[in-house]
C-alpha atoms as a PDB file:
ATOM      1  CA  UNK A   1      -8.300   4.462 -25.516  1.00  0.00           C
ATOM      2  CA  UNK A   2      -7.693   7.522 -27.200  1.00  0.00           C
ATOM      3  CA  UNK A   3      -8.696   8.763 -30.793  1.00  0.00           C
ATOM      4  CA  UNK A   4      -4.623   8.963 -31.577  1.00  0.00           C
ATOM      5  CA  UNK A   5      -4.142   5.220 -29.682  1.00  0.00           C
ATOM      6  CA  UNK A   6      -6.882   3.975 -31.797  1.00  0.00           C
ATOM      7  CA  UNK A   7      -5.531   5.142 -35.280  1.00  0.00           C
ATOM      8  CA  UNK A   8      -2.064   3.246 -34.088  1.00  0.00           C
ATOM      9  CA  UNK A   9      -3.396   0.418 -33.140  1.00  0.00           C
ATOM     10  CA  UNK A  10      -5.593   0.127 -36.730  1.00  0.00           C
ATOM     11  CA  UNK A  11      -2.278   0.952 -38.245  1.00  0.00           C
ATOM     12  CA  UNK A  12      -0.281  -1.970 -36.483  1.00  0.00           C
ATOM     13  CA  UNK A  13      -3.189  -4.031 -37.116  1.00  0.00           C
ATOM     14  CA  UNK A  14      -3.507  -3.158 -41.179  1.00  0.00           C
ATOM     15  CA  UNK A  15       0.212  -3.920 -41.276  1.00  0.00           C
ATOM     16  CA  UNK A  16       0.212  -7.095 -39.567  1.00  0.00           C
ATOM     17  CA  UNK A  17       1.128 -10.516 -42.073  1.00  0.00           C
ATOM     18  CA  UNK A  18      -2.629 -11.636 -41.248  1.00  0.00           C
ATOM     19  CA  UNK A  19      -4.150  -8.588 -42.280  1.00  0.00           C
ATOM     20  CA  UNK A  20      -1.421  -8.686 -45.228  1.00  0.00           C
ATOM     21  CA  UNK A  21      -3.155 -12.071 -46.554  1.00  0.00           C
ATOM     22  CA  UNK A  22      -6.910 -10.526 -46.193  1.00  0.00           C
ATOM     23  CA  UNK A  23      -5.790  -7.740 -48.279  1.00  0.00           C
ATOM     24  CA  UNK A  24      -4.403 -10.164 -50.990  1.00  0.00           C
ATOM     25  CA  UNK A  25      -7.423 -12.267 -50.721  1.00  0.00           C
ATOM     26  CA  UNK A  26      -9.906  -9.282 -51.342  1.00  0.00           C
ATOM     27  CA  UNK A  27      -7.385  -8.678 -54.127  1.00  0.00           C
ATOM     28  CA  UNK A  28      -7.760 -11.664 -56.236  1.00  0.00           C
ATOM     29  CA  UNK A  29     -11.406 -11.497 -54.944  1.00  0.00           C
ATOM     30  CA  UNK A  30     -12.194  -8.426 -56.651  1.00  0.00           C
ATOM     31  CA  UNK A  31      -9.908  -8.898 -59.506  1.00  0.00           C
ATOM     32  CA  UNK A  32     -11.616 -12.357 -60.420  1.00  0.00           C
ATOM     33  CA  UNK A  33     -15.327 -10.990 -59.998  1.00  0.00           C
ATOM     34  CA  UNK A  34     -14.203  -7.611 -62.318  1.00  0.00           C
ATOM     35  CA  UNK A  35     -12.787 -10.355 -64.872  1.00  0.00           C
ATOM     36  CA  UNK A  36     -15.970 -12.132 -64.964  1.00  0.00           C
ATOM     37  CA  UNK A  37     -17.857  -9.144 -65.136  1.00  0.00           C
ATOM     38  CA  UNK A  38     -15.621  -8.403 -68.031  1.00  0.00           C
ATOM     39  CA  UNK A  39     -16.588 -11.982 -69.879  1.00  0.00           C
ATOM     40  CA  UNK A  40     -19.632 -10.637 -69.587  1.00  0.00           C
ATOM     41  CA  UNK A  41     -19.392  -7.347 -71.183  1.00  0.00           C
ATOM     42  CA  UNK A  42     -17.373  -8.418 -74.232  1.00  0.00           C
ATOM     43  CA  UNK A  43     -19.819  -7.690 -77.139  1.00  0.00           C
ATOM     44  CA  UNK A  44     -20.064  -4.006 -75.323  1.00  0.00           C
ATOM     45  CA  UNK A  45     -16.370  -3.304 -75.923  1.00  0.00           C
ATOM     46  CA  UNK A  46     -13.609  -5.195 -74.647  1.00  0.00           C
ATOM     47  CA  UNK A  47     -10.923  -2.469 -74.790  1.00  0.00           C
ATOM     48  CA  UNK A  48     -12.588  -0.426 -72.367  1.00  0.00           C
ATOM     49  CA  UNK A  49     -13.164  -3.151 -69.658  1.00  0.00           C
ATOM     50  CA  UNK A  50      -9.621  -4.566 -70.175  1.00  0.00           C
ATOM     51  CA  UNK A  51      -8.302  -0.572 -69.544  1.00  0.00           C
ATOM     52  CA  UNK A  52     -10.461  -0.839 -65.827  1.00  0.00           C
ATOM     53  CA  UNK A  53      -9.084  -3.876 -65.491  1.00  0.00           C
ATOM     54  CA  UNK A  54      -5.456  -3.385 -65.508  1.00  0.00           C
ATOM     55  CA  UNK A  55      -6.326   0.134 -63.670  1.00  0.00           C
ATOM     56  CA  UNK A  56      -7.617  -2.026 -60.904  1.00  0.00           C
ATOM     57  CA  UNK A  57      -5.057  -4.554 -60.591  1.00  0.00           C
ATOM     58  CA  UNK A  58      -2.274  -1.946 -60.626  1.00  0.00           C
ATOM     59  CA  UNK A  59      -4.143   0.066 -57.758  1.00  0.00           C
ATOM     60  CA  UNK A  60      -4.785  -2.975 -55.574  1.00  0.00           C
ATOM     61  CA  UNK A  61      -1.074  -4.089 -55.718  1.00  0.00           C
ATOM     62  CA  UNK A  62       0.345  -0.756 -55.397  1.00  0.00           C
ATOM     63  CA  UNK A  63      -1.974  -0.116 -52.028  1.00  0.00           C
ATOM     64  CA  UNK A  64      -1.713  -3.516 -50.064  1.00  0.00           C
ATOM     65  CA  UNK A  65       2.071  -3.926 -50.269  1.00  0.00           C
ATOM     66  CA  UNK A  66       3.240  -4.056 -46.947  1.00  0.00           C
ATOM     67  CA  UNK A  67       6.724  -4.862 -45.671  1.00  0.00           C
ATOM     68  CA  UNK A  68       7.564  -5.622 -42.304  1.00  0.00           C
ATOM     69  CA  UNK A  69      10.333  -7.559 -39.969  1.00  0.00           C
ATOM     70  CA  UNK A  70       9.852 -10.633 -37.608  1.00  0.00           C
ATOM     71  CA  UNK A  71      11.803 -10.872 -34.374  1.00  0.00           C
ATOM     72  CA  UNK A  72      12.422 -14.096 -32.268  1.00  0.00           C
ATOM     73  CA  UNK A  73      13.448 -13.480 -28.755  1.00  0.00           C
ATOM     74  CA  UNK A  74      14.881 -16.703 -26.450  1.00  0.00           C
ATOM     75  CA  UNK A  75      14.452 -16.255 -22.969  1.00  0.00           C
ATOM     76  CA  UNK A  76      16.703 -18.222 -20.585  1.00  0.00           C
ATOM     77  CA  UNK A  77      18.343 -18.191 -17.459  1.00  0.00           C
ATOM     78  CA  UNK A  78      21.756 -19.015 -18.686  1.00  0.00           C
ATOM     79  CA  UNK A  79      21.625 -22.761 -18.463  1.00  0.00           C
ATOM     80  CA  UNK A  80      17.913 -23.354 -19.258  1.00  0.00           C
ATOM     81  CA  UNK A  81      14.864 -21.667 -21.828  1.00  0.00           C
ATOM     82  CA  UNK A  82      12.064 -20.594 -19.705  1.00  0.00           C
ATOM     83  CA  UNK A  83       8.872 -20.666 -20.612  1.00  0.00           C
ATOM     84  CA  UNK A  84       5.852 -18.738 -19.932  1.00  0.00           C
ATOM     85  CA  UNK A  85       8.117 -15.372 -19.899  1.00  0.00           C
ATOM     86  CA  UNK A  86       6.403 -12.449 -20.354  1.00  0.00           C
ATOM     87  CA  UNK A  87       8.270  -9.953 -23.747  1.00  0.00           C
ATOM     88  CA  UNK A  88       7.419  -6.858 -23.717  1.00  0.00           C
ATOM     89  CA  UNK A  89       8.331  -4.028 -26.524  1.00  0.00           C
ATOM     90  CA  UNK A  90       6.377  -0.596 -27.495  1.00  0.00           C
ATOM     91  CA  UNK A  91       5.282  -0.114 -31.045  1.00  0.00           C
ATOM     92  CA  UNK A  92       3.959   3.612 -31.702  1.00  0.00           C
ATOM     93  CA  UNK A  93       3.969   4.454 -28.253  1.00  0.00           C
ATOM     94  CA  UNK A  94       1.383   1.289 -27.423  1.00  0.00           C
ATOM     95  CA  UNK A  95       3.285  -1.743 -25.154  1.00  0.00           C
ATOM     96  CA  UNK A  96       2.469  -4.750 -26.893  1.00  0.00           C
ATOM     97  CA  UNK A  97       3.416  -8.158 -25.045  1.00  0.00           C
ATOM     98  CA  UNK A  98       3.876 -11.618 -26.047  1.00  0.00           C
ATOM     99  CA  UNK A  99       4.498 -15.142 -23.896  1.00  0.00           C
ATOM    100  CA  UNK A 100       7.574 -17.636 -24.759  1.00  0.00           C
ATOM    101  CA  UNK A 101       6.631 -20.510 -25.551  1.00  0.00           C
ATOM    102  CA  UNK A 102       8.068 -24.625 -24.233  1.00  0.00           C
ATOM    103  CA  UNK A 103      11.095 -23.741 -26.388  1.00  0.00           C
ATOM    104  CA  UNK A 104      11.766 -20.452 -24.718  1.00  0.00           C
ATOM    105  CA  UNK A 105      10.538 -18.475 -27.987  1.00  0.00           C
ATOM    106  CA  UNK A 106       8.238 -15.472 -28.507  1.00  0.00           C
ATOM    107  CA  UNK A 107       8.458 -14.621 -32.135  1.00  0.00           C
ATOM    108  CA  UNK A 108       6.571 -11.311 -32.766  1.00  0.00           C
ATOM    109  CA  UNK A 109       5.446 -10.396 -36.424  1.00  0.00           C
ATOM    110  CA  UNK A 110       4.298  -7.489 -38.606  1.00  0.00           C
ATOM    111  CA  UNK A 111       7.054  -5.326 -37.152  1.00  0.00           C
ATOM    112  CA  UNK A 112       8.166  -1.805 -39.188  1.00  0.00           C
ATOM    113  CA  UNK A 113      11.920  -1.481 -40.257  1.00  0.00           C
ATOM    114  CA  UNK A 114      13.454  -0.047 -37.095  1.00  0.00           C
ATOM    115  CA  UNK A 115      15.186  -0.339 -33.445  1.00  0.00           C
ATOM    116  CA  UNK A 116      13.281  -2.002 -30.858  1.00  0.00           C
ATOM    117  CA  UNK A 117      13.786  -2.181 -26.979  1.00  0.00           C
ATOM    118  CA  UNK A 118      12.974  -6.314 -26.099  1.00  0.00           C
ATOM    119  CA  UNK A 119      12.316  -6.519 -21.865  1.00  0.00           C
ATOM    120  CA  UNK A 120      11.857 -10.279 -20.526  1.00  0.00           C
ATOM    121  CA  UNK A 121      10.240 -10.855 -17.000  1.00  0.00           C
ATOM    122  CA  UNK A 122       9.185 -13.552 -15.248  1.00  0.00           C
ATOM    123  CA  UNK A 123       8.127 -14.115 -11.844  1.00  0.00           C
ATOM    124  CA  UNK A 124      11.455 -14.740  -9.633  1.00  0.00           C
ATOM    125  CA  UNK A 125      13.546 -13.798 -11.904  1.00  0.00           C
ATOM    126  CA  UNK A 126      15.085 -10.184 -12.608  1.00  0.00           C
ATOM    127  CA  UNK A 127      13.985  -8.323 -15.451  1.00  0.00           C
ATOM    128  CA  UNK A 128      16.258  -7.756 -18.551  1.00  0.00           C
ATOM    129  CA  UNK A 129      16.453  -6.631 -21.912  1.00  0.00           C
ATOM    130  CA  UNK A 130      17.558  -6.709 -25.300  1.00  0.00           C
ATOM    131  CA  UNK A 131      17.668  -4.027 -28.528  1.00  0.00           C
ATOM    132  CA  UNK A 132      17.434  -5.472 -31.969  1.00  0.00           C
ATOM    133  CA  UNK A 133      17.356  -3.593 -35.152  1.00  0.00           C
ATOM    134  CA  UNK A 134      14.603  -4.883 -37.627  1.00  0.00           C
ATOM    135  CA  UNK A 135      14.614  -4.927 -40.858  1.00  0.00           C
ATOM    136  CA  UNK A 136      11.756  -5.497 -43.594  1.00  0.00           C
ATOM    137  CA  UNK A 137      11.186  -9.003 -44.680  1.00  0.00           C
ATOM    138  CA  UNK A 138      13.601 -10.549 -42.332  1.00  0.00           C
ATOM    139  CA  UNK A 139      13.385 -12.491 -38.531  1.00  0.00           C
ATOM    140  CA  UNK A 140      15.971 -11.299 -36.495  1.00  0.00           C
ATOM    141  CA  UNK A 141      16.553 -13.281 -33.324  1.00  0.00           C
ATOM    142  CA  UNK A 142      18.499 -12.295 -29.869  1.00  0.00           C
ATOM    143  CA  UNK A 143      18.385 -13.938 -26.345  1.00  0.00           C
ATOM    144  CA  UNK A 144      17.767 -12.282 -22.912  1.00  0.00           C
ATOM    145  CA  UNK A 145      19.432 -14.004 -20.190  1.00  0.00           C
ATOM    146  CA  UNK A 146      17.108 -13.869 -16.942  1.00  0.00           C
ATOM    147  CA  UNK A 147      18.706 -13.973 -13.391  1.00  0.00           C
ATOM    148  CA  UNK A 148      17.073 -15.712 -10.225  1.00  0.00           C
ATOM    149  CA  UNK A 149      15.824 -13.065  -7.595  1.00  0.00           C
ATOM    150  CA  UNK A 150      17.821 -13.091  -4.692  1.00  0.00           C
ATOM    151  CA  UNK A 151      16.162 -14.371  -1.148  1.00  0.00           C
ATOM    152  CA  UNK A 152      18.009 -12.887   1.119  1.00  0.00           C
ATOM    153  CA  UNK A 153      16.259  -9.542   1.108  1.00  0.00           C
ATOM    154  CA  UNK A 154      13.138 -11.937   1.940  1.00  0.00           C
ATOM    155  CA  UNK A 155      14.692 -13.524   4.759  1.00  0.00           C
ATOM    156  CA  UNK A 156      16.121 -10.808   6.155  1.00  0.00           C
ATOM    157  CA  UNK A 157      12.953  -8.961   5.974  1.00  0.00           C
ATOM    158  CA  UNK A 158      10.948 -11.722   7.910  1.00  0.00           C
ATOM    159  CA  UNK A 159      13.352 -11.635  10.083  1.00  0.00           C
ATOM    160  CA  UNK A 160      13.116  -8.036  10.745  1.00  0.00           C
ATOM    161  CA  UNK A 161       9.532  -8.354  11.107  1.00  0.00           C
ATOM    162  CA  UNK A 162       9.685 -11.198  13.678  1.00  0.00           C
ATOM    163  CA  UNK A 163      12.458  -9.589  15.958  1.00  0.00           C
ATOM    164  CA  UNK A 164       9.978  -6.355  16.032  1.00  0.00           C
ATOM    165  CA  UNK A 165       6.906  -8.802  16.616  1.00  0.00           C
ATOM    166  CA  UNK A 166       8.615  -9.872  19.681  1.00  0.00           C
ATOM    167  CA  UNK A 167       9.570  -7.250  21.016  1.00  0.00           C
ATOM    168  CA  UNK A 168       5.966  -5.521  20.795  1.00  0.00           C
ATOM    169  CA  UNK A 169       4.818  -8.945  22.232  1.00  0.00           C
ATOM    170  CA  UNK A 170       7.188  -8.458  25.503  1.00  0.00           C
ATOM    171  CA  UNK A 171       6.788  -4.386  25.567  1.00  0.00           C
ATOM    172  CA  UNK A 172       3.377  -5.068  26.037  1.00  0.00           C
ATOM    173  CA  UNK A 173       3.661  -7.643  28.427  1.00  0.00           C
ATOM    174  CA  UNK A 174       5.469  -5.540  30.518  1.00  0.00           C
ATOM    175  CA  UNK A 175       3.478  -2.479  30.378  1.00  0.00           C
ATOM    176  CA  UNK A 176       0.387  -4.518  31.308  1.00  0.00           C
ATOM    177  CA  UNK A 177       2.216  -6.317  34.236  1.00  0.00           C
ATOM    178  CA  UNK A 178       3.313  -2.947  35.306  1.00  0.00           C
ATOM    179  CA  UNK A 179      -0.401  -1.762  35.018  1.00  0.00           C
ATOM    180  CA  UNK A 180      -1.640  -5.090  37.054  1.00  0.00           C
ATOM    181  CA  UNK A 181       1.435  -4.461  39.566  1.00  0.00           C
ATOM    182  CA  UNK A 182       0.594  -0.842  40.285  1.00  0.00           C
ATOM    183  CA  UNK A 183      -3.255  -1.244  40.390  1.00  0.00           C
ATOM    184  CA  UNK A 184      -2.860  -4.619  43.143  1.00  0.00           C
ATOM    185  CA  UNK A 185      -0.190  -2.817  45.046  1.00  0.00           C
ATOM    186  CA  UNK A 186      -2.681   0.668  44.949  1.00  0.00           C
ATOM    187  CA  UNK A 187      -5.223  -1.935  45.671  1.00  0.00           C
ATOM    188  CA  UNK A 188      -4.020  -3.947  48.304  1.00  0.00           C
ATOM    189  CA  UNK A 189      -2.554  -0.786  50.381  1.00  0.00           C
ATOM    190  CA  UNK A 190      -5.326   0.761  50.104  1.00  0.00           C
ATOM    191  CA  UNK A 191      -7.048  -2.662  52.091  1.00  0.00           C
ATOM    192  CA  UNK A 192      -4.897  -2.825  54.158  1.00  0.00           C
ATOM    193  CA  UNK A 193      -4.828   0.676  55.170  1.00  0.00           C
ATOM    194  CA  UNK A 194      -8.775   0.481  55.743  1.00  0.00           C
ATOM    195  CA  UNK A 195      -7.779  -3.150  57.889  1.00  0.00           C
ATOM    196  CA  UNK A 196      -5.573  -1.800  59.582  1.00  0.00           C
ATOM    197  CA  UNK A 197      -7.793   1.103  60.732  1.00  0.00           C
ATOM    198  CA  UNK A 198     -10.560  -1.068  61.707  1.00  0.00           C
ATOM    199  CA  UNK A 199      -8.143  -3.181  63.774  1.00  0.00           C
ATOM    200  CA  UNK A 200      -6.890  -0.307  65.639  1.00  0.00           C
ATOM    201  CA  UNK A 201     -10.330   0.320  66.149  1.00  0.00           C
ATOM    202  CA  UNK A 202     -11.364  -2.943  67.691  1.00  0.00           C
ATOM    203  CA  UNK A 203      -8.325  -2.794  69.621  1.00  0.00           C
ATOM    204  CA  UNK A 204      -9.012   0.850  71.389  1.00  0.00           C
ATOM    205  CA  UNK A 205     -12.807  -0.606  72.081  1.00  0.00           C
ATOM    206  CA  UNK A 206     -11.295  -3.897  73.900  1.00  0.00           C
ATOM    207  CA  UNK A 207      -9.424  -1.179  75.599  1.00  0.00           C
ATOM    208  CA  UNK A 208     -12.168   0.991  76.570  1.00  0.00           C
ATOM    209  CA  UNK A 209     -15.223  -1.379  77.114  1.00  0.00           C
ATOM    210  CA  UNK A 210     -15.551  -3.778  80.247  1.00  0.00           C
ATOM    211  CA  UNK A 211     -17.875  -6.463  78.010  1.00  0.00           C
ATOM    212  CA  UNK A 212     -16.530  -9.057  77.979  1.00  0.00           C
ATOM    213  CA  UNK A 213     -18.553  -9.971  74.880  1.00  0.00           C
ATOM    214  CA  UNK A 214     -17.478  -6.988  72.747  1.00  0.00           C
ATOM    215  CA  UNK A 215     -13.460  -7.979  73.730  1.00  0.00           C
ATOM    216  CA  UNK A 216     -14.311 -11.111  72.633  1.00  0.00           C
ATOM    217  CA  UNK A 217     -15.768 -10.401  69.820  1.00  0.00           C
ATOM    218  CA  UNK A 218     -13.689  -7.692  68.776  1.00  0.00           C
ATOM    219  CA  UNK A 219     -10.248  -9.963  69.561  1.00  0.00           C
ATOM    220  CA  UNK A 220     -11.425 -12.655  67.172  1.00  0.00           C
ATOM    221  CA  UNK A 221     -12.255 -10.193  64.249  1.00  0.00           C
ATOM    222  CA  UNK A 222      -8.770  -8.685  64.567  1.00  0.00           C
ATOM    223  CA  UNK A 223      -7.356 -11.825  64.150  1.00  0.00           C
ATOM    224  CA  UNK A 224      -9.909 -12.723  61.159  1.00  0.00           C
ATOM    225  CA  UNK A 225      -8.730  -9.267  59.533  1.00  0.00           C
ATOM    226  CA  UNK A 226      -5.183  -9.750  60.018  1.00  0.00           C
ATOM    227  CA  UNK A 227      -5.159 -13.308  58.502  1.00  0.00           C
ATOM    228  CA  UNK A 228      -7.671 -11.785  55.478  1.00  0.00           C
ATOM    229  CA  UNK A 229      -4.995  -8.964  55.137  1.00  0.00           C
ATOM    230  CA  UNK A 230      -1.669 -11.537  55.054  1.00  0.00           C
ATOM    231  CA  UNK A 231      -3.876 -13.708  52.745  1.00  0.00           C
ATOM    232  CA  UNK A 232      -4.726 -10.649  50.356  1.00  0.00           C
ATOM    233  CA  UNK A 233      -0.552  -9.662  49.875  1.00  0.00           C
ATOM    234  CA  UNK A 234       0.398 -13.253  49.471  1.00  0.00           C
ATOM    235  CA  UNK A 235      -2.382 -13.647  46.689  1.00  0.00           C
ATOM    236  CA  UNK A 236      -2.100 -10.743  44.884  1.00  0.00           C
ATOM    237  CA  UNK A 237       1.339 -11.441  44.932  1.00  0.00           C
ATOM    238  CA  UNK A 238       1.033 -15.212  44.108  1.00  0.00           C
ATOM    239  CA  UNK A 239      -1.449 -13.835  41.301  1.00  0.00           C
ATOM    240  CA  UNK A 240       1.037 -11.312  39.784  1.00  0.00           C
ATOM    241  CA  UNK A 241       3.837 -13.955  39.501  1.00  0.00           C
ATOM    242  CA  UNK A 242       1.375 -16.367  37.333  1.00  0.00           C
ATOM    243  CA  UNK A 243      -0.136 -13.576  35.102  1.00  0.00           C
ATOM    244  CA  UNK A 244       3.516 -12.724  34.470  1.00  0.00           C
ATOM    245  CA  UNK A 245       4.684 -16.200  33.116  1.00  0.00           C
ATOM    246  CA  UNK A 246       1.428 -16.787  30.975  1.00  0.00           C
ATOM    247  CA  UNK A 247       2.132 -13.395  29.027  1.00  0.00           C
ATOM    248  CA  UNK A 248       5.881 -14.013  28.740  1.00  0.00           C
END
């Protein structure tokens, strides 16, 4: 807080109706221990301790008089008072707040003669606000009206946020069946290129040798290979097709 925040807020405080009654209570205080004093002093000369006396009671109520205005605000939201509110208003540059209470009141004390600027809020409802003019010795009431917050902003926005959601959801879906689909089908061609080679291999050495061991041996893994290549499109392709429903 700063030095000038500090001197306002001792100068809201001094003027507040508590600090009002301490000031009267030092008052009588002081006055009723100097008139003792003065019992006391009588046979040393009364007309001079009846002078301080009256010098001290003038002083005291010329220094502590204080006027100030009071000012009630209702909060409601046009059918019912709602409590718990939150007022806010600025006094000397310093926001000060206070709460309505189960009636729908905040009544705020101590204030100087003036215009003030009232705001209500309260959690979904829609701020508002209210000017009064206060005057010295006198409560002054006015009533803010609160409106309910609208949902449909919320609604909207959740549904904004879902739609997008889903979409990421099945844009990535597709990009990583794309990825899978490209990598198998890379995959698989590249198999069955390398099969495929080794068959034609086989096949040129039943060709070319007169063992009938190698032929034989060669003719059944041709047919091994060509069954291992069918079975590698169909289940890459089988694989593909299930991968695809679990991410959709």
């Amino acid at each position: 807080m700063t030095p000038e925040q500090l001197e306002q807020a001792i100068e809201y405080v001094a003027k507040s109706p508590f600090a009002q009654s301490e000031f009267e209570a030092v008052k009588v205080a002081i006055f009723s221990f100097a008139e003792a004093e003065a019992q006391k002093a009588i046979p040393y000369g009364l007309r001079t301790i009846s002078r301080f006396l009256r010098w001290i009671y003038k002083k005291l109520k010329g220094d502590v008089k204080i006027m100030s205005g009071i000012a009630t605000i209702t909060v409601n939201d046009g059918t019912n008072v709602l409590e718990g509110a939150t007022v806010s208003y600025v006094v000397n540059n310093v926001t000060c707040e206070a709460t309505t209470d189960s009636s729908g009141a905040a009544t705020i004390e101590g204030l100087d003669a003036g215009s003030y600027d009232f705001t209500a809020a309260l959690s979904g409802y829609t701020s508002a606000s209210v000017t009064l003019a206060i005057t010295d010795d006198t409560t002054t009431t006015g009533t803010i009206s609160l409106t309910k917050e609208s949902t449909t902003t919320t609604t909207e926005g959740e549904s904004t946020v879902s739609t997008i959601e889903t979409a990421a959801k099945e844009a990535a879906a597709a990009a990583a069946i794309s990825s899978l689909t490209t990598t198998a089908t890379d995959t698989s061609t590249n198999l069955a290129s390398a099969i495929s080679a080794k068959i034609t291999e086989l096949t040129n050495e039943i060709k070319t040798t007169s063992s009938p061991w190698v032929k034989a041996r060669n003719a059944i893994e041709i047919a091994a290979m060509s069954a291992a290549l069918a079975g590698l499109v169909a289940g890459l392709k089988s694989g593909l097709e299930e991968l695809k429903d679990k991410i959709s």
